[in-house]
N, C-alpha and C. Protein backbone atom coordinates (compact mmCIF):
# COMPACT_ATOMS: atom_id res chain seq x y z
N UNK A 1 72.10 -9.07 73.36
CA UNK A 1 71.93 -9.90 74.54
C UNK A 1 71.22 -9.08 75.62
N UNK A 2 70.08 -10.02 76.18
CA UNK A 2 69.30 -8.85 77.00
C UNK A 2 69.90 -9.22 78.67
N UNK A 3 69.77 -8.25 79.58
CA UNK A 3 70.27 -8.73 80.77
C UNK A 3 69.24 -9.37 81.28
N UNK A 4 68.47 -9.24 81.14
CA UNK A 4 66.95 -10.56 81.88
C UNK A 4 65.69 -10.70 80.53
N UNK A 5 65.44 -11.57 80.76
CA UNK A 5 63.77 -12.32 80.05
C UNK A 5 63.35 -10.52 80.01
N UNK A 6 62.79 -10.97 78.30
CA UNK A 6 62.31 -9.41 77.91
C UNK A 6 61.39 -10.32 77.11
N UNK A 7 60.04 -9.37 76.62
CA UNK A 7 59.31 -9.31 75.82
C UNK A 7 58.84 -8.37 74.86
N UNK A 8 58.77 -8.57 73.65
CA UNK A 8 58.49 -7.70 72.73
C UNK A 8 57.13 -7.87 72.01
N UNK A 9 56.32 -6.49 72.48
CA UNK A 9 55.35 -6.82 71.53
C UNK A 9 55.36 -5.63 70.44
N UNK A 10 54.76 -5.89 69.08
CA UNK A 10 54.57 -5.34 67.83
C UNK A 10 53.21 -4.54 67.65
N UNK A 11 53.17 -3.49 67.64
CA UNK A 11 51.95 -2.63 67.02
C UNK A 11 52.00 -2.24 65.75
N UNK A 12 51.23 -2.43 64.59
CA UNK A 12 51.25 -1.54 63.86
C UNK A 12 51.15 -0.47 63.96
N UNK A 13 51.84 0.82 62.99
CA UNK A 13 51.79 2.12 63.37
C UNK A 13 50.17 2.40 63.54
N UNK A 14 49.37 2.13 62.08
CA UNK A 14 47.97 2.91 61.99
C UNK A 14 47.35 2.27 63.57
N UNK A 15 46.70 1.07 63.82
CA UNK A 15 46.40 0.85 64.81
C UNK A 15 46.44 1.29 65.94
N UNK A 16 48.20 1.41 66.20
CA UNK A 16 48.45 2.28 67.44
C UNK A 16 48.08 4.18 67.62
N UNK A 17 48.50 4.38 65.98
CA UNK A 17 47.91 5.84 66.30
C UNK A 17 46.34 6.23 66.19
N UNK A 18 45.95 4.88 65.82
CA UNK A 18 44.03 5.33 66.08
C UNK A 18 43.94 5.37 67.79
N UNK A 19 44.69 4.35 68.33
CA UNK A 19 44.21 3.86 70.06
C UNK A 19 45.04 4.81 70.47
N UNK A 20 45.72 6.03 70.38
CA UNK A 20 46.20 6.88 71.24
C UNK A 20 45.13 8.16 70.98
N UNK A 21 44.92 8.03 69.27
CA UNK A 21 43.81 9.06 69.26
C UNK A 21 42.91 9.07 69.94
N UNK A 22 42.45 8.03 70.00
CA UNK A 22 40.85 7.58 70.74
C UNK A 22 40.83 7.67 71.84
N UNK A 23 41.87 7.19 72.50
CA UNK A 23 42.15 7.08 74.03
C UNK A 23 42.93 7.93 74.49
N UNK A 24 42.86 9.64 75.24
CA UNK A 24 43.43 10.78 75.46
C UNK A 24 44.56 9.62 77.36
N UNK A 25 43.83 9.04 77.93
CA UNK A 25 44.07 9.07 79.02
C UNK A 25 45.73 7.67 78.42
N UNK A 26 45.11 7.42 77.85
CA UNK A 26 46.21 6.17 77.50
C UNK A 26 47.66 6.76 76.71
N UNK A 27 47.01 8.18 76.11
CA UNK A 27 47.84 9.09 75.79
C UNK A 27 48.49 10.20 76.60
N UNK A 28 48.15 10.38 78.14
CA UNK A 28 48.82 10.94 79.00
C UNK A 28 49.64 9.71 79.81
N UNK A 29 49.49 8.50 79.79
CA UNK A 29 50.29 8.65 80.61
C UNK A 29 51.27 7.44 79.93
N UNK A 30 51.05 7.59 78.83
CA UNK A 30 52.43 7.12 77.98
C UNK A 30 53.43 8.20 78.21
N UNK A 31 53.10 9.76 77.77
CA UNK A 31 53.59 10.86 78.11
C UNK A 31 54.18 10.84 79.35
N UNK A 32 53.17 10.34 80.65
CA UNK A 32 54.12 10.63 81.76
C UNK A 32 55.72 9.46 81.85
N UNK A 33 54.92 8.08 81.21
CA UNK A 33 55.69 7.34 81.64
C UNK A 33 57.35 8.09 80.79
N UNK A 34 57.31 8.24 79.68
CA UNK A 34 58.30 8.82 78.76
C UNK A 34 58.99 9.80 79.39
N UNK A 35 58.28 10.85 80.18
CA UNK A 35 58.91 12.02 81.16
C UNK A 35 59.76 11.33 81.86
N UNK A 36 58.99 10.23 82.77
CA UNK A 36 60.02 9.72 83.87
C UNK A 36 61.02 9.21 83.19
N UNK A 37 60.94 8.30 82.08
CA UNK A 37 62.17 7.94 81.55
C UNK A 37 63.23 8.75 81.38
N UNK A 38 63.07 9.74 80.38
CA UNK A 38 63.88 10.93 80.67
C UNK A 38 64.42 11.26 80.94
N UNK A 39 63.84 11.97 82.69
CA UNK A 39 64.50 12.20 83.78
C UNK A 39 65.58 11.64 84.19
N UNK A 40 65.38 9.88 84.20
CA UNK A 40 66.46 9.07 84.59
C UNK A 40 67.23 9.26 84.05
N UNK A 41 67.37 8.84 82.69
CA UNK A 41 68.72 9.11 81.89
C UNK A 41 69.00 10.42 81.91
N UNK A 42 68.53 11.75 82.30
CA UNK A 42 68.73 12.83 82.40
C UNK A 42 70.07 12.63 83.39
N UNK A 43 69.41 11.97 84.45
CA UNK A 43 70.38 11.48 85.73
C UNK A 43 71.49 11.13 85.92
N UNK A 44 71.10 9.56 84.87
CA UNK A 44 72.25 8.77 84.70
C UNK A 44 73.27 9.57 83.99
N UNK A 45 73.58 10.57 82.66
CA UNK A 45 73.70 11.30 82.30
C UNK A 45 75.05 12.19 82.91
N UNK A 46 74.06 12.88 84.12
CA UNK A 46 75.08 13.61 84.90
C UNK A 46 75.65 12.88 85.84
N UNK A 47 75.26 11.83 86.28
CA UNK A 47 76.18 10.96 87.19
C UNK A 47 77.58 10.48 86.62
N UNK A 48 77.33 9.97 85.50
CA UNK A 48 78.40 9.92 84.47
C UNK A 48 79.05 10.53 83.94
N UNK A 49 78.90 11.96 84.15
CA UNK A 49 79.81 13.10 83.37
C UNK A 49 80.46 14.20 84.74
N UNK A 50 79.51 13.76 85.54
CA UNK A 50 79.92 14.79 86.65
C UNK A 50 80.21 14.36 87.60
N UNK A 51 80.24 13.27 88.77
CA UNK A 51 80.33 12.21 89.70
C UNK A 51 81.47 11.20 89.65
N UNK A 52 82.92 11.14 90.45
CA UNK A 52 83.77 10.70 90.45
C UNK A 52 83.07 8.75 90.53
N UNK A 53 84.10 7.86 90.31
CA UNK A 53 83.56 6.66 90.38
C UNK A 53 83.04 6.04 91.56
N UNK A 54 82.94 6.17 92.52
CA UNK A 54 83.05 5.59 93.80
C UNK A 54 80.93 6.41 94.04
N UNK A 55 81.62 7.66 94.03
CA UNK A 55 79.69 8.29 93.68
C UNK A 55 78.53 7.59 92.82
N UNK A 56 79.50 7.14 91.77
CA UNK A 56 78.56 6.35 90.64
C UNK A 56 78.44 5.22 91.15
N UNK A 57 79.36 4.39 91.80
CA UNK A 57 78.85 2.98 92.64
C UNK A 57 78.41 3.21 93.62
N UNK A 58 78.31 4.07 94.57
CA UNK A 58 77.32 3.76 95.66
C UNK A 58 75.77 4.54 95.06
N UNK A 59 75.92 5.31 94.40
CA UNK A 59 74.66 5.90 93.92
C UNK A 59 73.56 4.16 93.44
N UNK A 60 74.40 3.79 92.09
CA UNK A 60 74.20 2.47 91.65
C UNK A 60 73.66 1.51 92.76
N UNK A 61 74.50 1.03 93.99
CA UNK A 61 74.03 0.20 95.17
C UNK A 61 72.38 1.08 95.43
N UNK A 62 72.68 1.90 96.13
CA UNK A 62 71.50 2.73 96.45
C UNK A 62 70.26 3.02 95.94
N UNK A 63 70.10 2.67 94.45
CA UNK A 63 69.45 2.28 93.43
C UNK A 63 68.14 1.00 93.41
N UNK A 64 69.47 0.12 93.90
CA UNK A 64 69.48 -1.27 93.38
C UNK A 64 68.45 -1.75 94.84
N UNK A 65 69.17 -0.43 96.08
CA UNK A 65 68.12 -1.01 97.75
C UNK A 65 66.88 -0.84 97.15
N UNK A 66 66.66 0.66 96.90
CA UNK A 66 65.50 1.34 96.59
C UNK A 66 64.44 -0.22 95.29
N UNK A 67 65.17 -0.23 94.20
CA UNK A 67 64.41 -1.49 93.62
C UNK A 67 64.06 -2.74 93.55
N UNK A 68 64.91 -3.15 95.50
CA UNK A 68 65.15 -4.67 95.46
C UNK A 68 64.27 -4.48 96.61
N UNK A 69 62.76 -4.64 96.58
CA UNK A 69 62.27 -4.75 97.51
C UNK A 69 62.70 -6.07 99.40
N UNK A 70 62.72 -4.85 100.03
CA UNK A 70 63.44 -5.70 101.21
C UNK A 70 62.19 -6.91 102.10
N UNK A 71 62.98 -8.40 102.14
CA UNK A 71 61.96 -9.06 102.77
C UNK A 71 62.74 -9.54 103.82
N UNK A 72 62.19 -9.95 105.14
CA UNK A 72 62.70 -10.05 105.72
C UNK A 72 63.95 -11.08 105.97
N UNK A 73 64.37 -12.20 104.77
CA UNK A 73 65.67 -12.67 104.72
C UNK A 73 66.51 -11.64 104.53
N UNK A 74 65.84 -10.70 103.87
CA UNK A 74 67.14 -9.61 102.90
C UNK A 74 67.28 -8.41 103.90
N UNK A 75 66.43 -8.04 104.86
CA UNK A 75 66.23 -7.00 105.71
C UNK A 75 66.82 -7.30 107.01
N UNK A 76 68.10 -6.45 107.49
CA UNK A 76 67.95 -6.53 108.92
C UNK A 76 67.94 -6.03 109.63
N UNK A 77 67.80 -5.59 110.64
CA UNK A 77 68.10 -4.26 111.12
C UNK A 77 69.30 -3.40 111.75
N UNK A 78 70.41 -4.22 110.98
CA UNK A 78 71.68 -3.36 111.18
C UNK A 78 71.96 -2.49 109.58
N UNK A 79 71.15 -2.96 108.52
CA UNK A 79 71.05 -2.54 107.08
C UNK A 79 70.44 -3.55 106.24
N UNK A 80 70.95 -3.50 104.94
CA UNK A 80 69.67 -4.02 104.09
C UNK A 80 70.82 -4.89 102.96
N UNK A 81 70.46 -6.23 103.05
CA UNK A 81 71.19 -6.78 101.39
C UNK A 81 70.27 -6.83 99.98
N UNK A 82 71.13 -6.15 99.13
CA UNK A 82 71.24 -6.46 97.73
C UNK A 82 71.87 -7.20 96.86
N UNK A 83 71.18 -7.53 95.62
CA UNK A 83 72.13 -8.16 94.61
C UNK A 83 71.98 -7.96 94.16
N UNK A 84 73.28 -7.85 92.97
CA UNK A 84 73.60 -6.98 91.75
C UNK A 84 73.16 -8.40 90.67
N UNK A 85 72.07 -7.78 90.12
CA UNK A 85 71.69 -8.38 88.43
C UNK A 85 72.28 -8.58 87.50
N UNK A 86 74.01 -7.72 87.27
CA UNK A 86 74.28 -8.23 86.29
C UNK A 86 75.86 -8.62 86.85
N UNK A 87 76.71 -8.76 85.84
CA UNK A 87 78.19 -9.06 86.33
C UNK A 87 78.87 -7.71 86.50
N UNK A 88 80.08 -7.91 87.13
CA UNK A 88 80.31 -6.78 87.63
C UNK A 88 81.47 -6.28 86.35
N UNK A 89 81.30 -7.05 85.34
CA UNK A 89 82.09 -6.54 84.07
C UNK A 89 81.01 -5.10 83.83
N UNK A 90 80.29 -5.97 83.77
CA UNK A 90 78.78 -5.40 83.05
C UNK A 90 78.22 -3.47 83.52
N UNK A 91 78.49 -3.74 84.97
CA UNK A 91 78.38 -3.14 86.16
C UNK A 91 79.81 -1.79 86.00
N UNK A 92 80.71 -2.61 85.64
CA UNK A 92 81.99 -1.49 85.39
C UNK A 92 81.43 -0.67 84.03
N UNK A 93 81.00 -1.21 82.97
CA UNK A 93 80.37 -1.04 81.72
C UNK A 93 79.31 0.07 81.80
N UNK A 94 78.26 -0.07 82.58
CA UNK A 94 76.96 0.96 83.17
C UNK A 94 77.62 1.49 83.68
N UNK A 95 78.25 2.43 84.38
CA UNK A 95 79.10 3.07 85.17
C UNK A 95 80.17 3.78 84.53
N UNK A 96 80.53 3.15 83.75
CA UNK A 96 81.99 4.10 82.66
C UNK A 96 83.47 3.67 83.40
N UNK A 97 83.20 2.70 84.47
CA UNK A 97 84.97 2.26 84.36
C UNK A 97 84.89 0.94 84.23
N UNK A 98 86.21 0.34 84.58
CA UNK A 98 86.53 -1.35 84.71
C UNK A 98 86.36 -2.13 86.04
N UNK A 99 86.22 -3.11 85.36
CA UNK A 99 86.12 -4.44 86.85
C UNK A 99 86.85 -4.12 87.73
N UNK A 100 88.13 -3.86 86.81
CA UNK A 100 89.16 -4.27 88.17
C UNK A 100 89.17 -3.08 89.34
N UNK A 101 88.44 -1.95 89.11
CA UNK A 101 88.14 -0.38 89.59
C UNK A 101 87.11 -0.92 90.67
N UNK A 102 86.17 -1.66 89.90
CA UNK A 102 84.90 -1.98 90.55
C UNK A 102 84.90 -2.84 91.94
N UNK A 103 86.04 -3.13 91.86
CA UNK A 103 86.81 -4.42 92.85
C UNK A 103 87.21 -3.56 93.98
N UNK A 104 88.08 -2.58 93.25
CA UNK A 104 89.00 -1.97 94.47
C UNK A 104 88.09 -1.06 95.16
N UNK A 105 86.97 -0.31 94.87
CA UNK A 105 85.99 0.62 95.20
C UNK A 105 84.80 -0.59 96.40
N UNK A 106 84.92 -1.78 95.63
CA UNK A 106 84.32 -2.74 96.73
C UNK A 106 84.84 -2.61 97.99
N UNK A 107 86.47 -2.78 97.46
CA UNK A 107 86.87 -3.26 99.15
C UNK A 107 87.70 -2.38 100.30
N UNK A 108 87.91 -0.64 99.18
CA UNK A 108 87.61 0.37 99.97
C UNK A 108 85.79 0.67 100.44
N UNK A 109 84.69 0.44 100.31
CA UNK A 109 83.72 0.96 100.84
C UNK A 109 83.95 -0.45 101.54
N UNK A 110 84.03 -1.37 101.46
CA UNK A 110 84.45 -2.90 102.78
C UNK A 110 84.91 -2.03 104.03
N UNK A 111 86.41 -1.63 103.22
CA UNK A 111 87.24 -1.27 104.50
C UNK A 111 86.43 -0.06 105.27
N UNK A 112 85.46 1.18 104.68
CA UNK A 112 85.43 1.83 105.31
C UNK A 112 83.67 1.25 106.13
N UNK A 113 83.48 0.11 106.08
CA UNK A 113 82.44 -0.15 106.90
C UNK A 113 80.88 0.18 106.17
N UNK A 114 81.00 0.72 105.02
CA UNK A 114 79.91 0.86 104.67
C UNK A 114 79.07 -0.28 103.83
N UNK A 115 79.75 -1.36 103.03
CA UNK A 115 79.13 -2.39 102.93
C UNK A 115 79.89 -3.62 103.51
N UNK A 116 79.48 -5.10 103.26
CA UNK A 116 80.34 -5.99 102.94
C UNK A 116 79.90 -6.92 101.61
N UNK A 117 80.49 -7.40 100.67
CA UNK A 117 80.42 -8.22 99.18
C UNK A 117 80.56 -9.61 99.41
N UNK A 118 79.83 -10.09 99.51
CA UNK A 118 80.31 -12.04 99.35
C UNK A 118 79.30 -12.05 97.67
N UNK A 119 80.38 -12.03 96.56
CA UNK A 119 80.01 -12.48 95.27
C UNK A 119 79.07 -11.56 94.72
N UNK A 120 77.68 -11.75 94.39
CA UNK A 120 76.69 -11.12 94.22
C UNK A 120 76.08 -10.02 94.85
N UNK A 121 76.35 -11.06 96.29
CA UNK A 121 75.33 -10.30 97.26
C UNK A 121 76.02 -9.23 98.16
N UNK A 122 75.43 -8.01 98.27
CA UNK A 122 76.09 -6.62 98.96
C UNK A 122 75.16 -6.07 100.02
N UNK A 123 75.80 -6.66 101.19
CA UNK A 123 75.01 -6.05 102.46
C UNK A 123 75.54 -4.66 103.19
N UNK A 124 74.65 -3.82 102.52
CA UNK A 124 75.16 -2.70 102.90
C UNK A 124 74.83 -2.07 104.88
N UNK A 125 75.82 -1.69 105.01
CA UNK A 125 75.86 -1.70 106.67
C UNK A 125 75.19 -0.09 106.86
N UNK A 126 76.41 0.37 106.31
CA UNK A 126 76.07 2.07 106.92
C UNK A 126 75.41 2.81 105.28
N UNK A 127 73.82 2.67 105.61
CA UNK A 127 73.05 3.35 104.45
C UNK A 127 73.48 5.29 104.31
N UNK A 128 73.19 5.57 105.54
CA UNK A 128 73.93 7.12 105.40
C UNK A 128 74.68 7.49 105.28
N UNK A 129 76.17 6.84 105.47
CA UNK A 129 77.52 6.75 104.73
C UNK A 129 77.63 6.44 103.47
N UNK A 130 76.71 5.69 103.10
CA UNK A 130 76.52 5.30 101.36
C UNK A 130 75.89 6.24 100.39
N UNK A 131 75.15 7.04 101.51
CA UNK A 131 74.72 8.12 100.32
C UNK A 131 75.23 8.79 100.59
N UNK A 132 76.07 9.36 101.82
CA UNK A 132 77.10 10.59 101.36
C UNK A 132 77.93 10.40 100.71
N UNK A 133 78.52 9.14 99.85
CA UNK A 133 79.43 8.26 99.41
C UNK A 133 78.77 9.28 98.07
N UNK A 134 77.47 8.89 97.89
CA UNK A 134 76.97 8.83 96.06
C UNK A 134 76.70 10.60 96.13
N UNK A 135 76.99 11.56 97.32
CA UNK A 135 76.87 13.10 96.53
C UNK A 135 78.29 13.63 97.15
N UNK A 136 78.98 12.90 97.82
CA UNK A 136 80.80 13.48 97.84
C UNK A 136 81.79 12.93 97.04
N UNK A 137 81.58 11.53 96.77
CA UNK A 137 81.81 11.25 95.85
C UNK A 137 83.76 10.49 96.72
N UNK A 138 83.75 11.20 97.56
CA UNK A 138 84.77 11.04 98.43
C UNK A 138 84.65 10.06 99.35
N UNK A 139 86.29 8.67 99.61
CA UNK A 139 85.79 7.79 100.29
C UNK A 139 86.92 7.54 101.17
């Protein structure tokens, strides 16, 4: 089950390894793109092995600002709303704990002012409290 509309396309091997031969530039930056991949899961990785839970959810929110481009319904200038793409089963799942964790970590970062949650949508208030949230890990 995919979490959003995906597409798959099919190369044959020979085909594809003539057009990487042929094409050096199409062959760097498959390379780069693969590096960056990497990296991330390099990331995700240690966030998950080293980063108490509360670090791994605001890191996650913080993520989600950075890729949810802000328009001005979503932008305000007391902070910025997001919404989370998948369920927050799902969300406990990417992360390495449970819902019901995912709940209580909601409505301690609620209580401490750094976001507020109606369902989906997470308007985060205090952005610099949220990232000291995702490298102390402490809330």
């Amino acid at each position: 089950m995919a979490i959003e509309d995906s597409s798959i396309l099919f190369l044959p091997r020979d085909s594809f390894v003539n057009l990487i031969t042929t094409t050096p530039a199409l062959s760097m930056n498959m390379l780069a793109d693969l590096s960056k991949r990497l990296r991330a899961f390099t990331i995700q990785i240690e966030n998950l092995s080293l980063k108490e839970v509360p670090a791994r959810l605001a890191a996650y929110i913080l993520t989600l600002s950075a890729e949810q481009k802000p328009d001005r319904k979503r932008q305000q200038s007391s902070g910025q709303m997001v919404t989370l793409p998948i369920s927050k089963a799902q969300l406990a799942n990417l992360i390495g704990t449970t819902p019901e964790t995912i709940s209580r970590i909601f409505k301690k970062m609620a209580d401490a002012q750094l976001i507020e949650v109606k369902t989906k949508d997470i308007f985060i208030s205090d952005l610099e409290g949220l990232s000291e949230l995702s490298e102390s890990g402490r809330l």
